[in-house]
Protein backbone atom coordinates (compact mmCIF):
# COMPACT_ATOMS: atom_id res chain seq x y z
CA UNK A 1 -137.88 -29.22 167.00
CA UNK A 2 -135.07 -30.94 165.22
CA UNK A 3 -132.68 -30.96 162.48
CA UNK A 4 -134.43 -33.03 159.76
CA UNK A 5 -132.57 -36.34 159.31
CA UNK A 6 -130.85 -36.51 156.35
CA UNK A 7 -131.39 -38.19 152.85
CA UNK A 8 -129.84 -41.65 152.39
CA UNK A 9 -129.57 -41.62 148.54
CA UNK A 10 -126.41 -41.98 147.26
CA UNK A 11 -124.22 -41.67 150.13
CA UNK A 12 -122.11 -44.17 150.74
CA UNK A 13 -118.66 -43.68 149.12
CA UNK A 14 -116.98 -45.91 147.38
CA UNK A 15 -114.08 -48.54 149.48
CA UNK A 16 -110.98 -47.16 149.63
CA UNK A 17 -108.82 -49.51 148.37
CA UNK A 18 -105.14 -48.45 149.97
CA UNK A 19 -107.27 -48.34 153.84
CA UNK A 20 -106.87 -51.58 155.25
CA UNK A 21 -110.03 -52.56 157.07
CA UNK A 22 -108.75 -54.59 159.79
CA UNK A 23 -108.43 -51.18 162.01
CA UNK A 24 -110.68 -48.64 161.31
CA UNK A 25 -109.37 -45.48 162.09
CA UNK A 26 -110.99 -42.43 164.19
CA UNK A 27 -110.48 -39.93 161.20
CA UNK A 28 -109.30 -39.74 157.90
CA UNK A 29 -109.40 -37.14 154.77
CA UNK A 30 -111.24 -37.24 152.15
CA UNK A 31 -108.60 -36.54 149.30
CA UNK A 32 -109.63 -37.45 145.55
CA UNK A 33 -107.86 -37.21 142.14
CA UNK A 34 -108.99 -33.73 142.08
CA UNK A 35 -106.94 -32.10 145.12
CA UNK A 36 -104.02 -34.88 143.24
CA UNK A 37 -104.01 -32.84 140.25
CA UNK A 38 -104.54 -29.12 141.81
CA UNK A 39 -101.44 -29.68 143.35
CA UNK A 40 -99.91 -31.33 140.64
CA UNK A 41 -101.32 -27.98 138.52
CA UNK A 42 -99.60 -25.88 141.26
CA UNK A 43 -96.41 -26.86 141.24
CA UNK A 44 -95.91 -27.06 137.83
CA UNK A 45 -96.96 -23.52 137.63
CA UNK A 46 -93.38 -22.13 139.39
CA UNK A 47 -95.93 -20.30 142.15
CA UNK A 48 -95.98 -22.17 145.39
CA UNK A 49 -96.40 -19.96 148.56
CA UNK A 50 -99.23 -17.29 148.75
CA UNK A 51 -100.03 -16.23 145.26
CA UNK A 52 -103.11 -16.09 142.88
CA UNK A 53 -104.07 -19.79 143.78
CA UNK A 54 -104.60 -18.51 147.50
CA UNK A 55 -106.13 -15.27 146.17
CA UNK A 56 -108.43 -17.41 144.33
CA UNK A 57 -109.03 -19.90 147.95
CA UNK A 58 -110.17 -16.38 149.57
CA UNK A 59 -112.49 -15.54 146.93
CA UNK A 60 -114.73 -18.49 146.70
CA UNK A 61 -114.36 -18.37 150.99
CA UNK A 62 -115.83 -15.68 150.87
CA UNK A 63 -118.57 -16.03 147.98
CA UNK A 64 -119.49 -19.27 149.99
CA UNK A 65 -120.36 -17.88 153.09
CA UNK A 66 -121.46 -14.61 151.70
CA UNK A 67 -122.46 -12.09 153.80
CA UNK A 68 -120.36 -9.15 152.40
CA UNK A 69 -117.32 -11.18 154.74
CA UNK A 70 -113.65 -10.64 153.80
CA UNK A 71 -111.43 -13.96 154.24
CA UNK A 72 -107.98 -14.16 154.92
CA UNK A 73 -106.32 -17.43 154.51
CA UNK A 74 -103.52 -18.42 157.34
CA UNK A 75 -101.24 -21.65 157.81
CA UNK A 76 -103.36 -22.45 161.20
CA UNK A 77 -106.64 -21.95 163.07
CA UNK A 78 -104.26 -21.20 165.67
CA UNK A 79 -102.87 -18.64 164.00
CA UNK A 80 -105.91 -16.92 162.88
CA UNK A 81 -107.02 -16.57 166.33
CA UNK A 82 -103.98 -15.06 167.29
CA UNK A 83 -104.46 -12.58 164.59
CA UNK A 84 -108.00 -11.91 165.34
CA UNK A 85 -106.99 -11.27 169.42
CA UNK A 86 -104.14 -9.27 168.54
CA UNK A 87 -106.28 -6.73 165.46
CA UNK A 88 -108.91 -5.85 168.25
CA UNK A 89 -106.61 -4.65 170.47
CA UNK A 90 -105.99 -7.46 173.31
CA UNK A 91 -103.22 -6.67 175.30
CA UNK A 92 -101.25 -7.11 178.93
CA UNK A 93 -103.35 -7.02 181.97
CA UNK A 94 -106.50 -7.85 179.60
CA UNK A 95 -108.81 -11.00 180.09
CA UNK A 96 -110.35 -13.17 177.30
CA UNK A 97 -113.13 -15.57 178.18
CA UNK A 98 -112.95 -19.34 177.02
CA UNK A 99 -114.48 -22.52 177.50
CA UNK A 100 -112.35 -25.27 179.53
CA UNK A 101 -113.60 -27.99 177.02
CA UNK A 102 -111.19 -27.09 173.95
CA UNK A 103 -108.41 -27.65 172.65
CA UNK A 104 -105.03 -25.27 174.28
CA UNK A 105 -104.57 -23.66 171.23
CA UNK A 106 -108.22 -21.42 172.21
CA UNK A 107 -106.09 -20.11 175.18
CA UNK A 108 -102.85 -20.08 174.41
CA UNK A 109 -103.12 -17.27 171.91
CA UNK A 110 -104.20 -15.29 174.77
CA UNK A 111 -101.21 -15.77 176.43
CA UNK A 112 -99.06 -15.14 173.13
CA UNK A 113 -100.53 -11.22 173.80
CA UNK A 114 -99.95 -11.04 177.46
CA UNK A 115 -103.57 -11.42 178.28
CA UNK A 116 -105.12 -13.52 180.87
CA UNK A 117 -107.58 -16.74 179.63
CA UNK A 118 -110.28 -16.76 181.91
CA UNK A 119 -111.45 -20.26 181.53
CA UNK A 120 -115.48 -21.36 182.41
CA UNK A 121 -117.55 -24.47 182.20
CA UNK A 122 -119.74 -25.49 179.48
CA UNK A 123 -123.52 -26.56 179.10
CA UNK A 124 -124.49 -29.96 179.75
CA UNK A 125 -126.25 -30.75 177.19
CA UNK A 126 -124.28 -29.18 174.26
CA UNK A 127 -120.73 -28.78 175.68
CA UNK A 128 -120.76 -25.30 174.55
CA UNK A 129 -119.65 -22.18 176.46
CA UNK A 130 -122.37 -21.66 179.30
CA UNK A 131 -123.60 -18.06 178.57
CA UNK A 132 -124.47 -18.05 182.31
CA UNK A 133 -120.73 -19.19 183.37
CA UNK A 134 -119.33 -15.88 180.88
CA UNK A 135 -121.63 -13.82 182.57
CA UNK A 136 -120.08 -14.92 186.08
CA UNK A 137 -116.54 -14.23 184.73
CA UNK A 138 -116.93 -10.41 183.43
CA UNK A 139 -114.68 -7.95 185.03
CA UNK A 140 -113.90 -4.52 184.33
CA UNK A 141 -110.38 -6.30 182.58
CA UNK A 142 -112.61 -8.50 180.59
CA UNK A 143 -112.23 -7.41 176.69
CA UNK A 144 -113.19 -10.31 174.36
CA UNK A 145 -114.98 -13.59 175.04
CA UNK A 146 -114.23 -16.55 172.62
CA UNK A 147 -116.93 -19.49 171.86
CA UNK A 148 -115.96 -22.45 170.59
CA UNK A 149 -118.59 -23.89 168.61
CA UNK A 150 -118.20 -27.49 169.96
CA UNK A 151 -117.89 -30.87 167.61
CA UNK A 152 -119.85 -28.18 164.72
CA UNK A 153 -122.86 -27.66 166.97
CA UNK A 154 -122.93 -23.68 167.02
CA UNK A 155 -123.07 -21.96 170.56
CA UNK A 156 -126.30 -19.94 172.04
CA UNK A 157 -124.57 -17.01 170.13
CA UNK A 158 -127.87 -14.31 170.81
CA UNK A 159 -127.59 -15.03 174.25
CA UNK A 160 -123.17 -14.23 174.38
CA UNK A 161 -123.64 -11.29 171.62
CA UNK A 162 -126.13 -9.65 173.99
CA UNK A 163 -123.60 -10.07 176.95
CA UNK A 164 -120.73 -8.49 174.66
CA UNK A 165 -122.92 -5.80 173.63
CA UNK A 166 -124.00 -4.86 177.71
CA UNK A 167 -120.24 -5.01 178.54
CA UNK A 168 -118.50 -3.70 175.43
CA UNK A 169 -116.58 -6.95 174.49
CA UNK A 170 -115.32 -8.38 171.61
CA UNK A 171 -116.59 -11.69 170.25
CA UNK A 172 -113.89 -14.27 168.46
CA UNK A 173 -115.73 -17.50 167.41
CA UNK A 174 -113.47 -20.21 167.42
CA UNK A 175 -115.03 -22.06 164.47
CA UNK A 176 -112.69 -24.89 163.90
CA UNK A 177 -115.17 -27.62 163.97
CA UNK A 178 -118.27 -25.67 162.82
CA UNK A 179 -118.22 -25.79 158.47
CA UNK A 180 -120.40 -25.70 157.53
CA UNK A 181 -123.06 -24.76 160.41
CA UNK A 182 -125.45 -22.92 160.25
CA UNK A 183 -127.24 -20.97 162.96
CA UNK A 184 -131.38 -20.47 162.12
CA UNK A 185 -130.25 -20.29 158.91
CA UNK A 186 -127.10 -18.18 158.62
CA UNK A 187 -123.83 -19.65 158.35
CA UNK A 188 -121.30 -19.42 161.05
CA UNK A 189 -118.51 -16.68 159.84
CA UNK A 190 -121.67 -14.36 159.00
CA UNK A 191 -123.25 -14.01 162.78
CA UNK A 192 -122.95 -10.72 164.90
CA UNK A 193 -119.25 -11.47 165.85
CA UNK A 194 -116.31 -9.23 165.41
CA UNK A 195 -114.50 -12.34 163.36
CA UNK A 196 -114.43 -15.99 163.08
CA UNK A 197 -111.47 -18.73 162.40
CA UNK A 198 -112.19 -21.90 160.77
CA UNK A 199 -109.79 -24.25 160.61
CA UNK A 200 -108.45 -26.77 157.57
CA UNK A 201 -106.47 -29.67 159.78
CA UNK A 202 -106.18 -32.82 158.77
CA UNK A 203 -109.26 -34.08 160.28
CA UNK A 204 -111.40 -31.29 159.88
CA UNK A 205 -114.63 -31.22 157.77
CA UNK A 206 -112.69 -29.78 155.12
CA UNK A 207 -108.60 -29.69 154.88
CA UNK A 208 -105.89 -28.23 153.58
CA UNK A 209 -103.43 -30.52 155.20
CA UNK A 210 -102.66 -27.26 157.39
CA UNK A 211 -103.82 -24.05 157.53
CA UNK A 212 -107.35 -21.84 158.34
CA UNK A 213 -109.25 -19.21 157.35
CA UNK A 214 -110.37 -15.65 159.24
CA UNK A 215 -113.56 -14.19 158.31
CA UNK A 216 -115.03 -10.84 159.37
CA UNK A 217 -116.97 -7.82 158.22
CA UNK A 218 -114.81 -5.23 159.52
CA UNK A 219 -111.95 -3.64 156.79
CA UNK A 220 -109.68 -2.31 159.43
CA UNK A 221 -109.94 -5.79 160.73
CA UNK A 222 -109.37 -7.62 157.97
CA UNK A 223 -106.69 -4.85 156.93
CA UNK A 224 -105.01 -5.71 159.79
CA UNK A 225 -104.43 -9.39 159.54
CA UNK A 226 -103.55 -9.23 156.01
CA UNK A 227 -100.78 -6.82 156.88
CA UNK A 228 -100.16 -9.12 160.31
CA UNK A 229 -99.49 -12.31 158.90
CA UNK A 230 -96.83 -11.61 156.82
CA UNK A 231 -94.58 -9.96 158.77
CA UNK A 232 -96.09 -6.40 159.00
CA UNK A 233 -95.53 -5.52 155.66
CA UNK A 234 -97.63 -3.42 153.53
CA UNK A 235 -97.56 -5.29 150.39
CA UNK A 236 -97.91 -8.58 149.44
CA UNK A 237 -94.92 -10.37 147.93
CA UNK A 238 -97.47 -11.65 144.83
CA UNK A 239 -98.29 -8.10 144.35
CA UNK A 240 -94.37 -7.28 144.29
CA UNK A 241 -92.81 -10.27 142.26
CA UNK A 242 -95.61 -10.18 139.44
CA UNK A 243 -95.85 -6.43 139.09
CA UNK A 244 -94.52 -5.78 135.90
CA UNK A 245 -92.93 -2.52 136.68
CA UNK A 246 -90.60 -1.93 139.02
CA UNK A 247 -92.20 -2.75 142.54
CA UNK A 248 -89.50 -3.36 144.97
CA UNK A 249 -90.55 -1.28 147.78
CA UNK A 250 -92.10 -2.18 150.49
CA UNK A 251 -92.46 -0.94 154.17
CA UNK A 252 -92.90 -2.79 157.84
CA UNK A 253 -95.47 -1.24 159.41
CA UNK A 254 -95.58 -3.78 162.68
CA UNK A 255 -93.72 -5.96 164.10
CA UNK A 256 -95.57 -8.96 163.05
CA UNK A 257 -95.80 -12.68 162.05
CA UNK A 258 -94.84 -15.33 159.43
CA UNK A 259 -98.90 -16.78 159.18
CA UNK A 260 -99.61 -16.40 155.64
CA UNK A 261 -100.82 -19.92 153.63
CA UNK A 262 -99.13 -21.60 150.52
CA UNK A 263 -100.65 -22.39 146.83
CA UNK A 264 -99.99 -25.46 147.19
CA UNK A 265 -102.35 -25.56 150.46
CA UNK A 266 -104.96 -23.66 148.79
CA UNK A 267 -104.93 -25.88 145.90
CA UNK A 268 -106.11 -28.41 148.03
CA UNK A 269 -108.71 -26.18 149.84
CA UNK A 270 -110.29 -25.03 146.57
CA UNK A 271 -111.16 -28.40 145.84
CA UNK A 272 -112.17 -29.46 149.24
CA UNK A 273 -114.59 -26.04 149.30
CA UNK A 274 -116.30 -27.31 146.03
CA UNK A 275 -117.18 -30.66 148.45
CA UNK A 276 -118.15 -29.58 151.26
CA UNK A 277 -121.81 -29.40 151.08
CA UNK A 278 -121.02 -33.14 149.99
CA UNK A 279 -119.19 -34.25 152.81
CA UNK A 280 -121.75 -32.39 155.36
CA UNK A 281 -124.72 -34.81 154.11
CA UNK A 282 -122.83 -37.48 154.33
CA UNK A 283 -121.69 -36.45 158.03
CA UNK A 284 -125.27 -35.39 159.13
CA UNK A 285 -126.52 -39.56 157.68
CA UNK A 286 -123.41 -41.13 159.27
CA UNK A 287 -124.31 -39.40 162.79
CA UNK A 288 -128.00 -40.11 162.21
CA UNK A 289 -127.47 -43.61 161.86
CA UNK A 290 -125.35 -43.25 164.95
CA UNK A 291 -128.41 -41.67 166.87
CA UNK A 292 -130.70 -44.83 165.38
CA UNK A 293 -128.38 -47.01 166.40
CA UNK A 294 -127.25 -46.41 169.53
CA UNK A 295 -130.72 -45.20 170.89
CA UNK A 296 -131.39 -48.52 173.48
CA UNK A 297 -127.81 -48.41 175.03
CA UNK A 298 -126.78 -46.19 178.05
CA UNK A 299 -125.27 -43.31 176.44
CA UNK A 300 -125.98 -39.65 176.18
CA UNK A 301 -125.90 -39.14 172.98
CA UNK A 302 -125.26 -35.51 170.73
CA UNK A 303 -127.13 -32.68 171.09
CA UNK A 304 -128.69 -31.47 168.08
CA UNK A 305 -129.35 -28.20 166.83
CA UNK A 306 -133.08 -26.64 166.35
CA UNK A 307 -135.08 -26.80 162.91
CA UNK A 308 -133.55 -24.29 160.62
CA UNK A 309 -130.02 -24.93 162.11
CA UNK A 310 -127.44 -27.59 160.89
CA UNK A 311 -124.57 -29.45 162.57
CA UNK A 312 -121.52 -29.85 160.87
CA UNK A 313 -120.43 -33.05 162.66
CA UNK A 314 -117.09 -32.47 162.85
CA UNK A 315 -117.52 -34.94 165.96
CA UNK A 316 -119.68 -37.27 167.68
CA UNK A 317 -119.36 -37.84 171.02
CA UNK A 318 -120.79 -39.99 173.27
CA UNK A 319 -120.77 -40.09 177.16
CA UNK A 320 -121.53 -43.17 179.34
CA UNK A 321 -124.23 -43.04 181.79
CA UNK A 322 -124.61 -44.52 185.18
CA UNK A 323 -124.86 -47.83 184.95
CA UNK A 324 -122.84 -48.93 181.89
CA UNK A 325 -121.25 -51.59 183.42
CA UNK A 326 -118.08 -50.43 182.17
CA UNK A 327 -115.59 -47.13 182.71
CA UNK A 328 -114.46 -44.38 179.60
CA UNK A 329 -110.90 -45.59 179.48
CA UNK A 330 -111.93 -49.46 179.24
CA UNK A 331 -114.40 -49.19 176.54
CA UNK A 332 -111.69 -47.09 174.48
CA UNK A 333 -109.46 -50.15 175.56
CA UNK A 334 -112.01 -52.48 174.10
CA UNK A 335 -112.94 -51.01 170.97
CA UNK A 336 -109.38 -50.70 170.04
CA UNK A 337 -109.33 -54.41 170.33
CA UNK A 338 -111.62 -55.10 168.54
CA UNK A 339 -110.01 -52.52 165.88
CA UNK A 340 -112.02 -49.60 166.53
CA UNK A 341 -110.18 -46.34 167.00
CA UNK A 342 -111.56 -43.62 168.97
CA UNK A 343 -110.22 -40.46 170.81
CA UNK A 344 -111.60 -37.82 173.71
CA UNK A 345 -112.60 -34.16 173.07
CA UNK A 346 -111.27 -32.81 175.35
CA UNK A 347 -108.69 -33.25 178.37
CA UNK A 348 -110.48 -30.09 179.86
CA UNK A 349 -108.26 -27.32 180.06
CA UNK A 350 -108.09 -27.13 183.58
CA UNK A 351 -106.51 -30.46 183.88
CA UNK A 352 -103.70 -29.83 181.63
CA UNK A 353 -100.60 -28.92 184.10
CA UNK A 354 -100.02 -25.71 182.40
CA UNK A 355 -103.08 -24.06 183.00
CA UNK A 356 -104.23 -25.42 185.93
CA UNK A 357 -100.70 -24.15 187.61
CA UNK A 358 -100.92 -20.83 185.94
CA UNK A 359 -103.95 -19.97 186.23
CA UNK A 360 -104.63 -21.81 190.19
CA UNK A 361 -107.59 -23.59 188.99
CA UNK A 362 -109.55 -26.23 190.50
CA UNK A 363 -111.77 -29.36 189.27
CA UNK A 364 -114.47 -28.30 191.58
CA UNK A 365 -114.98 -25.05 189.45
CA UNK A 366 -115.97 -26.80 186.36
CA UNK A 367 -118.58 -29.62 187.27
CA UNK A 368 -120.25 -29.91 183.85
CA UNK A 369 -116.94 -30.71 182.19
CA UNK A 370 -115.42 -32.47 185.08
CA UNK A 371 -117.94 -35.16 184.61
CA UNK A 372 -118.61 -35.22 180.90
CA UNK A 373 -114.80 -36.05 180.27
CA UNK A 374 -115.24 -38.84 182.78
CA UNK A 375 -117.54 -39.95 180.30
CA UNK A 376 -116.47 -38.76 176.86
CA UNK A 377 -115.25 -40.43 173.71
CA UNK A 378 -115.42 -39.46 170.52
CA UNK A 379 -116.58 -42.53 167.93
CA UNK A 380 -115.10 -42.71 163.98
CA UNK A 381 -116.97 -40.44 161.77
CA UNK A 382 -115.31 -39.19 158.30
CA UNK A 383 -116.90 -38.88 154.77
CA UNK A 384 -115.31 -41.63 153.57
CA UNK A 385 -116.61 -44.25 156.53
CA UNK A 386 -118.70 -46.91 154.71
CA UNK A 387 -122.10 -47.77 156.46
CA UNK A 388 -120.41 -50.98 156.61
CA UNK A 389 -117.53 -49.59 158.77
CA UNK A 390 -120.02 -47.75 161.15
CA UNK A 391 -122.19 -51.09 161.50
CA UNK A 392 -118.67 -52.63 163.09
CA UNK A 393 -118.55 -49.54 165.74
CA UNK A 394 -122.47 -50.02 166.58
CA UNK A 395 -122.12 -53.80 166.53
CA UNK A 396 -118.93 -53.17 169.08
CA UNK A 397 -120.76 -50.63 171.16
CA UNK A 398 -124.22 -53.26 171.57
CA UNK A 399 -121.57 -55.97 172.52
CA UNK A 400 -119.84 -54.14 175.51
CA UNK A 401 -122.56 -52.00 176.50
CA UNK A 402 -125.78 -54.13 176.51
């Protein structure tokens, strides 16, 4: 059974008036006077790299997705990941599982740790991780897998959390797409997995203009990271500078990295946070008007997520089917005529020179991706998209494709 569709009421945002309409673009944030004036408050206030306005980010992280998680705020999803690999121990001659359809950033981190990505194919119908593809890729080096919870549809996670638990591996969710999901009714960041990143890029459900937050349960985890991402020391500088004694000393216990996020950043986020149950309605009615819309034509359309699950709708991606009359890179061509932008998620990661060369991989092991990115593009969809602007990408779509 399916998601419920959304309510209409009161959803469609007001024009933008510095957009021009003659190209509507594939994505664009949804900044208001609000984020305008946090900033403005911020810098005004003298304190503009990690201090109490990032404390204060953390916080209401955390009481969102409640849980009894601990958040740690960091400049990238990229980063956090690399922080998450690196607290649980991954290491040289170690192998991480990861799904070929994401973005490099899922595997590179591996590779920042002298591990090995072990990359497998996805499902067809959701583009997540294939459970049975992991299980065909366990080794006695395997240590962690990583899902990536594709476009904000959240992976079979009961099914991968019962393969970590049979082989003793850690589970990373890469969550940058997937906030707010929820899985049967818990959030993603407070599943069964040893930690979750989100991530706060520009075209992300929710941004920050940079940066990402790492959520887990564990306190030598979290510990960790916090002592990690700045440099390995075991105080924070806000603690230090706004002590009111004497609090000069500090100590680096690990070699580690420059990862931590600014005020000015979490200014933004605050007030993004305080939306985002906002902007997910109006992404869940913006994709089921796609799904209306687009029913007759020959696409395959998203996959949805069961009754008591949501779909953050970070994208929406179509894929051609036979007999479209016309190939991927053409329609992009056309729509972007016709002022339409669009993009593809993803180049698979064993096409990208880098990986395939390192790692010796071939097309013919990943079939399900092969032929979905054949296919793939991903249509506009941001919370400030009028109905109006979607009705010129359906209108586009019926014109080409019927």
């Amino acid at each position: 059974m399916a998601e419920q569709a959304p309510a209409a009421a009161t959803l469609n945002p007001e024009p933008l008036d510095n957009i021009p309409r003659s190209f509507l673009p594939f994505a664009l944030p949804d900044i208001g006077d609000e984020e305008i004036r946090a900033v403005e408050t911020c810098l005004r206030s003298g304190w503009v790299t990690t201090g109490p306005t990032t404390r204060r980010f953390e916080q209401e992280f955390q009481s969102y997705l409640g849980g009894d998680v601990q958040a740690i705020s960091v400049n990238s999803a990229t980063a956090g990941l690399h922080l998450a690999l690196e607290s649980v121990g991954i290491g040289p001659g170690d192998e991480v599982i990861v799904p070929t359809m994401t973005f490099t950033a899922t595997a590179e981190v591996v590779r920042y740790l002298g591990a090995r990505p072990v990359l497998v194919d996805v499902d067809p119908v959701t583009l997540n991780i294939s459970p049975s593809a992991v299980a065909a890729a366990i080794t006695p080096r395997t240590r962690a897998v990583m899902p990536v919870h594709y476009a904000g549809l959240a992976c079979d996670m009961d099914a991968i959390l019962a393969l970590a638990a049979r082989h003793g591996l850690r589970v990373i969710e890469d969550a940058a797409h997937a906030f707010p999901t929820r899985l049967d009714g818990r959030l993603v960041g407070t599943l069964d997995s040893d930690i979750t990143v989100f991530s706060f890029y520009a075209n992300k459900t929710m941004t920050t203009g940079e940066g990402g937050m790492v959520v887990t349960r564990d306190p030598e985890l979290a510990a960790r990271m916090r002592c990690m991402r700045l440099h390995g020391i075991n105080r924070d500088a806000f603690d230090r500078y706004t002590s009111r004694v004497p609090a000069w000393f500090y100590e680096v216990v690990a070699a580690g990295f420059k990862y931590n996020l600014t005020d000015i950043a979490s200014a933004i986020g605050i007030e993004q946070l305080r939306k985002i149950d906002r902007f997910q309605q109006r992404r869940s009615w913006l994709a089921h008007r796609y799904d209306e819309a687009l029913a007759g034509l020959p696409l395959q359309l998203p996959a949805h997520p069961a009754f008591g699950s949501t779909h953050a709708w970070h994208l929406y991606v179509i894929r051609l089917q036979d007999g479209a009359g016309i190939e991927r890179d053409e329609l992009i061509n056309e729509l972007s005529e016709r002022g339409i932008g669009t993009s593809v998620h993803f180049i698979p990661l064993h096409r990208q020179p880098y990986w395939r060369d390192t790692c010796g991989l071939n097309p013919e092991a990943f079939p399900v991706a092969e032929a979905s990115f054949e296919a793939m593009l991903s249509l506009p969809l941001y919370t400030r998209m009028l109905d109006a602007d979607q009705d010129r990408v359906v209108a586009a779509l019926h014109e080409l494709l019927s």
